[in-house]
Structure formats: structure tokens, C-alpha cells
C-alpha atoms as a PDB file:
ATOM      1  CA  UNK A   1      -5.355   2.550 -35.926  1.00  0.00           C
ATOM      2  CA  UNK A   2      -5.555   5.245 -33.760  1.00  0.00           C
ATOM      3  CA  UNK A   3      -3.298   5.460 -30.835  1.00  0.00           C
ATOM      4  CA  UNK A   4      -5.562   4.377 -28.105  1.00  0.00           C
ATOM      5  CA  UNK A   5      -6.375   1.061 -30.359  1.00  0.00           C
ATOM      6  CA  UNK A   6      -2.597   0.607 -30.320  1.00  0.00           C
ATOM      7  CA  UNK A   7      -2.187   1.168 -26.651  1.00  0.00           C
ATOM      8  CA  UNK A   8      -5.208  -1.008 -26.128  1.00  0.00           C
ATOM      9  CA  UNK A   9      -3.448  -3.688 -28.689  1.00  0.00           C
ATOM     10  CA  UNK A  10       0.046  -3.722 -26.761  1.00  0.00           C
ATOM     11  CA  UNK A  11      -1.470  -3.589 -23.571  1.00  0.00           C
ATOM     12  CA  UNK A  12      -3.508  -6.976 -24.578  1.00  0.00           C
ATOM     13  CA  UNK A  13      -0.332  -8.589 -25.439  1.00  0.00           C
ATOM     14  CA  UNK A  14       1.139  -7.621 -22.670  1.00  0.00           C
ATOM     15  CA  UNK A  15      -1.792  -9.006 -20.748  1.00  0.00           C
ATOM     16  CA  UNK A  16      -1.790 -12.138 -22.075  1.00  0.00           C
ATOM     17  CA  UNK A  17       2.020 -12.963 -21.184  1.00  0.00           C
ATOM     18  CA  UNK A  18       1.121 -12.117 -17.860  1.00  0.00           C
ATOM     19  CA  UNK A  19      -2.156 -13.779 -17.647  1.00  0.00           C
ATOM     20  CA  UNK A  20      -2.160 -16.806 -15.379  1.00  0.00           C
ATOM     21  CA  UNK A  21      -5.019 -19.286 -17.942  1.00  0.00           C
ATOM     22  CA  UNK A  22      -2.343 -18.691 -20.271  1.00  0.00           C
ATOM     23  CA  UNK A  23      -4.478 -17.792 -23.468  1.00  0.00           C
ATOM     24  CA  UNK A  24      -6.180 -14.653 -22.218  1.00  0.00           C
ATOM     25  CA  UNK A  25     -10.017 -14.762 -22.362  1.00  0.00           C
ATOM     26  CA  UNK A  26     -11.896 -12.231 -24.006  1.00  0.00           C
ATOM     27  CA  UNK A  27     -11.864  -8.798 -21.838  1.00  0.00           C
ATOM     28  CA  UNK A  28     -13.709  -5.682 -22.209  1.00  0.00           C
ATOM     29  CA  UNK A  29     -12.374  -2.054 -20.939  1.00  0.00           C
ATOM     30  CA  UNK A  30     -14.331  -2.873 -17.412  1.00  0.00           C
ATOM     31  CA  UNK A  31     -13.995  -6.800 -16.882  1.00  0.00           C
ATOM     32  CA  UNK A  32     -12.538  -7.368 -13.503  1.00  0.00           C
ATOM     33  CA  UNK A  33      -8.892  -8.971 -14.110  1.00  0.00           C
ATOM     34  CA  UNK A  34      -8.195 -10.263 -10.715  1.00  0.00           C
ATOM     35  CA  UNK A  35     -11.896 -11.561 -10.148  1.00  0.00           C
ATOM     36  CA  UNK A  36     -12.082 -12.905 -13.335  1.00  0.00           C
ATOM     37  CA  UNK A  37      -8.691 -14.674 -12.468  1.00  0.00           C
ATOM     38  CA  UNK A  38      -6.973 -13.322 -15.237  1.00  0.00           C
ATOM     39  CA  UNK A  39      -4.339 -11.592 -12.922  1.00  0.00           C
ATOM     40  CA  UNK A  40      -3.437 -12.837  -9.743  1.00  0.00           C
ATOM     41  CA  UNK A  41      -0.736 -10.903  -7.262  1.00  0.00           C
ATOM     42  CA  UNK A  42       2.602 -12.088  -9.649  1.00  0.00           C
ATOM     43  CA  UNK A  43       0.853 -11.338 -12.972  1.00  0.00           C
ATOM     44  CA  UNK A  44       0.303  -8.181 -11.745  1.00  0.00           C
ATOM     45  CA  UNK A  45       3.987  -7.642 -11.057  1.00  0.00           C
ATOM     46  CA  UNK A  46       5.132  -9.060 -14.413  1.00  0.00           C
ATOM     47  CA  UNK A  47       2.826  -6.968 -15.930  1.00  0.00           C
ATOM     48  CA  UNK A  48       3.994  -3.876 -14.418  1.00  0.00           C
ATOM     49  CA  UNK A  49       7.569  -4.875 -15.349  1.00  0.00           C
ATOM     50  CA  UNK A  50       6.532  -5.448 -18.728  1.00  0.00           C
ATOM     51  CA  UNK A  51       4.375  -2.023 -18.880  1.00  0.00           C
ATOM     52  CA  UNK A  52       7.622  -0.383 -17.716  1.00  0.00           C
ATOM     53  CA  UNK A  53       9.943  -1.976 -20.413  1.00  0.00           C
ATOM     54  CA  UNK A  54       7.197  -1.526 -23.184  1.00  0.00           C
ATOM     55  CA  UNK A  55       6.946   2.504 -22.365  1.00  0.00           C
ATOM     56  CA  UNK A  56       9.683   3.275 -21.021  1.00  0.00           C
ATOM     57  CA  UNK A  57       8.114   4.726 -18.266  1.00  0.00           C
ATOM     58  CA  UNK A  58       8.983   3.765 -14.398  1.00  0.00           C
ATOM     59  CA  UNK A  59       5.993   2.958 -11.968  1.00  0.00           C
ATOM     60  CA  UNK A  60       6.267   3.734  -8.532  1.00  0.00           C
ATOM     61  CA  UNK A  61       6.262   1.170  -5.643  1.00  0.00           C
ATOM     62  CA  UNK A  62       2.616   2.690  -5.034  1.00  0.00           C
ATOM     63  CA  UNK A  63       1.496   2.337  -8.474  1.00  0.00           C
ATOM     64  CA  UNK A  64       1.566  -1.043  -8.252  1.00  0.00           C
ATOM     65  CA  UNK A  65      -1.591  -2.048  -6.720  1.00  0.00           C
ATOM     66  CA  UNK A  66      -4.722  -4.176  -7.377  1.00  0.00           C
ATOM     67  CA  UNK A  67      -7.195  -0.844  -7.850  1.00  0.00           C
ATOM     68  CA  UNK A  68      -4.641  -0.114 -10.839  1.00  0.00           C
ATOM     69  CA  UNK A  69      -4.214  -3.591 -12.140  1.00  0.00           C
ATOM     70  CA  UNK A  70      -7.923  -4.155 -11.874  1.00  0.00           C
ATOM     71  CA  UNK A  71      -9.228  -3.373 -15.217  1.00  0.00           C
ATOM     72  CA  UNK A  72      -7.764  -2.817 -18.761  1.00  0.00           C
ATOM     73  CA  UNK A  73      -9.541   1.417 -18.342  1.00  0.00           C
ATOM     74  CA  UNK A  74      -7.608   1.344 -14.878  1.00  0.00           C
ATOM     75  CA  UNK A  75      -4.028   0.383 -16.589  1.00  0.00           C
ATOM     76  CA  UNK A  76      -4.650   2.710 -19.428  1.00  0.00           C
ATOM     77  CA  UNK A  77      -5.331   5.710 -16.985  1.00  0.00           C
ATOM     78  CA  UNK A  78      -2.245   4.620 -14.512  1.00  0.00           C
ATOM     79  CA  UNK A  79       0.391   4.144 -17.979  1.00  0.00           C
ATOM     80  CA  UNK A  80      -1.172   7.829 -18.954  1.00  0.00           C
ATOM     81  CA  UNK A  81      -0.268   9.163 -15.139  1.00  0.00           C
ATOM     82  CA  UNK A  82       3.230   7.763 -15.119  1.00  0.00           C
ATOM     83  CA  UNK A  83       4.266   9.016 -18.448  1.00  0.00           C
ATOM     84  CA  UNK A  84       2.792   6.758 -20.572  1.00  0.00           C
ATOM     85  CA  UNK A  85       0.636   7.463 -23.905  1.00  0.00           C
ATOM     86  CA  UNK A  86      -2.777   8.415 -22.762  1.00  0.00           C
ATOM     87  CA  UNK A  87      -5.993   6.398 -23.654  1.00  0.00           C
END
């Protein structure tokens, strides 16, 4: 597995505790998370709490934001510009 498929794997779990259906539907790199109701406004603060614990990294105030929580590519590339692995 290389290491974007195991960012992309974490990141999914991660997802999926945060999701608000509960079981998270299927998602591609560009399906809309909010839109599709997978996030709403407190899944997207659990899940930066989560990204923070899982990489050790520490997100801004800023960072957290629906244009960075909006897609799975947009998560990868805002982990990657916080100090996370990069996608």
C-alpha cells in the first residue's frame, strides 16, 4: 500500500466516525461531503480533532473551514499543509 492509499484508508475511518448517516456511503476523491450530508458543521469539528490526534499535527482556527472539509482531495491537501503526510 503506498502511502497515499494509507492516508486515504485512515482518513476514511476517520470519516466515518465523524460522519453524521453513521455508516459512511461510498465517496470518491471529489464527492461533496457537506452536500452529500456526510459532514455537517460538528462532524467537521470532530473530524478535525480526530485528524489532529491521528497526525499529530495541530490545525489552525482558520483551517477549519467548510472549503477544507469539503472533499476527501481537499482534507488530503490541508493534512499535507499543516504537517501532515502528503497525498
Amino acid at each position: 500500500m503506498s502511502g497515499h492509499d494509507a492516508l486515504r484508508e485512515r482518513l476514511l475511518g476517520l470519516l466515518e466516525k465523524a460522519s453524521v448517516q453513521g455508516e459512511l456511503p461510498p465517496v470518491t476523491p471529489q464527492t461533496h461531503l457537506l452536500r452529500a450530508g456526510v459532514l455537517d458543521s460538528l462532524g467537521v469539528v470532530d473530524l478535525a480533532a480526530a485528524i489532529e490526534g491521528a497526525w499529530n499535527i495541530r490545525l489552525p482556527r482558520g483551517a477549519v473551514n467548510p472549503a477544507n472539509f469539503s472533499t476527501l482531495q481537499s482534507i488530503e491537501n490541508m493534512i499535507a499543509e499543516h504537517g501532515g503526510p502528503k497525498p
